[in-house]
Protein backbone atom coordinates (compact mmCIF):
# COMPACT_ATOMS: atom_id res chain seq x y z
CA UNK A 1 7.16 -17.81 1.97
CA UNK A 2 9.55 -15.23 1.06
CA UNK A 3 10.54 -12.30 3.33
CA UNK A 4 8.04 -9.53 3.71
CA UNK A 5 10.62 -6.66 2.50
CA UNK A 6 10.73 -9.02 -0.56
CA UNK A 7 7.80 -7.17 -2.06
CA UNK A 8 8.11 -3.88 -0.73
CA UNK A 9 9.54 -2.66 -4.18
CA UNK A 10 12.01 0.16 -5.27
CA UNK A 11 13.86 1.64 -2.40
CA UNK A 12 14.05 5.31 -1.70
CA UNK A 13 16.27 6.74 1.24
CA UNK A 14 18.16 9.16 3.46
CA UNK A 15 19.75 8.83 6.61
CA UNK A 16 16.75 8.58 8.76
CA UNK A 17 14.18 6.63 6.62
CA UNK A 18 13.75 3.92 3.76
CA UNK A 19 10.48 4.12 1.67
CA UNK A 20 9.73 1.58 -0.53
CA UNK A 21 7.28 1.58 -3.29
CA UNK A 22 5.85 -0.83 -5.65
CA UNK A 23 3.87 0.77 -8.45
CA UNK A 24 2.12 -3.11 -9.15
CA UNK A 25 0.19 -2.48 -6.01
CA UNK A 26 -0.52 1.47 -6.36
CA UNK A 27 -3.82 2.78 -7.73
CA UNK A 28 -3.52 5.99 -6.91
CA UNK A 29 -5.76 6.78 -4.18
CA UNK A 30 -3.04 9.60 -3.78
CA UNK A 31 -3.03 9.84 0.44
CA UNK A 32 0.52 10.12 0.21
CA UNK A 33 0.91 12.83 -2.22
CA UNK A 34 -2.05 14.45 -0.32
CA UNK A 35 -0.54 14.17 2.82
CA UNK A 36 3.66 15.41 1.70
CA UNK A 37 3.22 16.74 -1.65
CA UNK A 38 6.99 17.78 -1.35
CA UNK A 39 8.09 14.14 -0.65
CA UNK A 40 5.50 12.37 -2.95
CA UNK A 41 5.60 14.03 -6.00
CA UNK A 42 4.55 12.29 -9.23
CA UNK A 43 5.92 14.73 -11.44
CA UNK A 44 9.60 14.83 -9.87
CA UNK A 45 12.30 12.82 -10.67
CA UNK A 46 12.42 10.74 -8.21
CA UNK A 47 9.34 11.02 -7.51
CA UNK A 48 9.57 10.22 -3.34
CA UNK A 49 12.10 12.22 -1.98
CA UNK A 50 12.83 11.03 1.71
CA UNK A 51 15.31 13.21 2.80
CA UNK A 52 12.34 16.34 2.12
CA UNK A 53 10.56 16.12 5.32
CA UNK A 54 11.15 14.22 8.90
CA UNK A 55 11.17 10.47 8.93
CA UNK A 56 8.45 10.18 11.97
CA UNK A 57 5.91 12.49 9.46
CA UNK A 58 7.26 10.44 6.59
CA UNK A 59 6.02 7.25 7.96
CA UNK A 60 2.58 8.60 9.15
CA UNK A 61 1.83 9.45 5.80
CA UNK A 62 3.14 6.25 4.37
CA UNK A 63 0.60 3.99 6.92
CA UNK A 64 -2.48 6.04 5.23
CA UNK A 65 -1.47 4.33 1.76
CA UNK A 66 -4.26 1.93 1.49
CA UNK A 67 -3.31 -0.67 -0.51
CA UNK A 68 0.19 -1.12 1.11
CA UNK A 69 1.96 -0.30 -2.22
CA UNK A 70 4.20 1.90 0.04
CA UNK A 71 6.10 0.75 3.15
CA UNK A 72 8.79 2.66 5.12
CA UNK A 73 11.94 1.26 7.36
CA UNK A 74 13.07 3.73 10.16
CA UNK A 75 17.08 3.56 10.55
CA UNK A 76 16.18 4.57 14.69
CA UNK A 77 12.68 3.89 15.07
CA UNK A 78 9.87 1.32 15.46
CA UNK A 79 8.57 -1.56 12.52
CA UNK A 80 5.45 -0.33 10.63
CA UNK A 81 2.97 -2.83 13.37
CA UNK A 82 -0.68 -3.56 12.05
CA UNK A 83 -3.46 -1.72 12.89
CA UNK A 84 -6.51 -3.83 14.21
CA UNK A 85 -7.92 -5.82 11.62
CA UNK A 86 -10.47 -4.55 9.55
CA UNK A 87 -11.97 -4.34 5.96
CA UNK A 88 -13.50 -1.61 4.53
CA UNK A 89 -15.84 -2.15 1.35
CA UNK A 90 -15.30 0.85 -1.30
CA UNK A 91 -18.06 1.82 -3.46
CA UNK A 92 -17.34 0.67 -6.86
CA UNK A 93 -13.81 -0.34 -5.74
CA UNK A 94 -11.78 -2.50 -3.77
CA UNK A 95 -11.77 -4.20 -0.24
CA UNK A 96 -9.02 -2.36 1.78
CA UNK A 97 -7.25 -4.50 4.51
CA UNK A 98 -6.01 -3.00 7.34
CA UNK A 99 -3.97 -5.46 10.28
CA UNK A 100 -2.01 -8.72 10.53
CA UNK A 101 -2.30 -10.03 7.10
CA UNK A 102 -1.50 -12.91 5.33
CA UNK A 103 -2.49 -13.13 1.68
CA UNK A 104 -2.22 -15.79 -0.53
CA UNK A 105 -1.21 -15.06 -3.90
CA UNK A 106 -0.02 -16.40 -7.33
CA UNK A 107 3.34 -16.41 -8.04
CA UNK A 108 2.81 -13.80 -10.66
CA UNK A 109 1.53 -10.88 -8.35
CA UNK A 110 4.32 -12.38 -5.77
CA UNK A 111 7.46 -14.39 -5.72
CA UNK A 112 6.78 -17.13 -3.09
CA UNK A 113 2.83 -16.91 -3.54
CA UNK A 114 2.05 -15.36 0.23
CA UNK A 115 2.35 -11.93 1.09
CA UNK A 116 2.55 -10.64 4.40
CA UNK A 117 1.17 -7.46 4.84
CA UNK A 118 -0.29 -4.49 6.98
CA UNK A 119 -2.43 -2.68 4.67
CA UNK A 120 -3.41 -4.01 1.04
CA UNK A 121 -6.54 -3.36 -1.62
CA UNK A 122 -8.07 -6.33 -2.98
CA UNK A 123 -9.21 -6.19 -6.23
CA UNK A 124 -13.63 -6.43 -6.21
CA UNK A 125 -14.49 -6.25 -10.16
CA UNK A 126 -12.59 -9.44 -11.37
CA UNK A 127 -10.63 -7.54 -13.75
CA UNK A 128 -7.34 -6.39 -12.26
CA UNK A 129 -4.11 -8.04 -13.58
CA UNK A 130 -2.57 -8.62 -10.54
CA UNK A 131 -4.98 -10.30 -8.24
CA UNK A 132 -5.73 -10.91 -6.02
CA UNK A 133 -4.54 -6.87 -6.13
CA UNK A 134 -6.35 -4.33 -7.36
CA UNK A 135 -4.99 -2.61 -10.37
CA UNK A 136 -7.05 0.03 -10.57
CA UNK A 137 -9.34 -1.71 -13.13
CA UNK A 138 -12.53 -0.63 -11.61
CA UNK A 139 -12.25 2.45 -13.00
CA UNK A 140 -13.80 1.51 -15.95
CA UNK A 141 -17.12 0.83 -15.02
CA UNK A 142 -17.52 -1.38 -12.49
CA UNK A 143 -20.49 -0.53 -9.61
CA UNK A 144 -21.31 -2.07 -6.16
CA UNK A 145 -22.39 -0.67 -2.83
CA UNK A 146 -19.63 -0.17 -0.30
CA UNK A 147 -19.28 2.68 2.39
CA UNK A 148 -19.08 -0.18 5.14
CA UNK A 149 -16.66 -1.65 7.02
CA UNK A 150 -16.32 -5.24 8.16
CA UNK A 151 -14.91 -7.42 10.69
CA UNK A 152 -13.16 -4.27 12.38
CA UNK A 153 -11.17 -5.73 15.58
């Protein structure tokens, strides 16, 4: 197994904070630009900015990301720590994780082939291109009853 950080992605930071993204696990669900528009900006260059607001409200935003396609690293501050464990079934979507995770994986969505995680969307419609990830492929088309949430902790 390879270290977690490993698969964090592209780094982003200031003095206070580190955000990482990796745009194989985004689908935009968009919390983040939602919740800091002026530090998550898709239409900026670059688009996370993490010297634009403080790192504590920084990393609250970054632990709503579902699908753990963005991660943070406080220079003086706590480890992003799981939540309690639960799943949540999206209608026509994904499964998202929340807690202690370890997923296994194939080499190709992750060097090593395990990821350790605290959040991550698993892909429900068979189709994404990184699975067990979703990609966003549901999108076109796929349907199935959700709304509930499973095995909460």
């Amino acid at each position: 197994m390879t270290d977690p950080k490993s698969h964090w992605g592209k780094a982003y930071a200031d003095e206070n904070i580190t955000v990482y993204y990796d745009a194989r696990r985004c689908i935009h669900f968009a919390a983040c630009v939602r919740g800091l528009p002026q530090v998550f900006n898709p239409g900026a260059k670059p688009w996370i900015k993490a010297d634009a607001a403080p790192a504590e409200q920084i990393a609250g935003v970054v632990r709503r990301c579902p699908t753990g396609a963005l991660h943070y690293e406080l220079k003086n501050g706590p480890a992003e720590s799981p939540e309690p464990t639960s799943v949540e079934v999206r209608e026509n979507g994904p499964l998202f994780l929340r807690g202690d995770l370890t997923i296994a994986a194939p080499d190709s969505a992750t060097p090593g082939g395990e990821v350790k995680d605290t959040r991550a969307a698993l892909c429900r419609c068979g189709g994404s291109s990184n699975k067990p990830f979703c990609d966003g492929t549901h999108r076109n088309g796929f349907q199935a009853e959700g709304g509930q949430k499973l095995n909460t902790a």
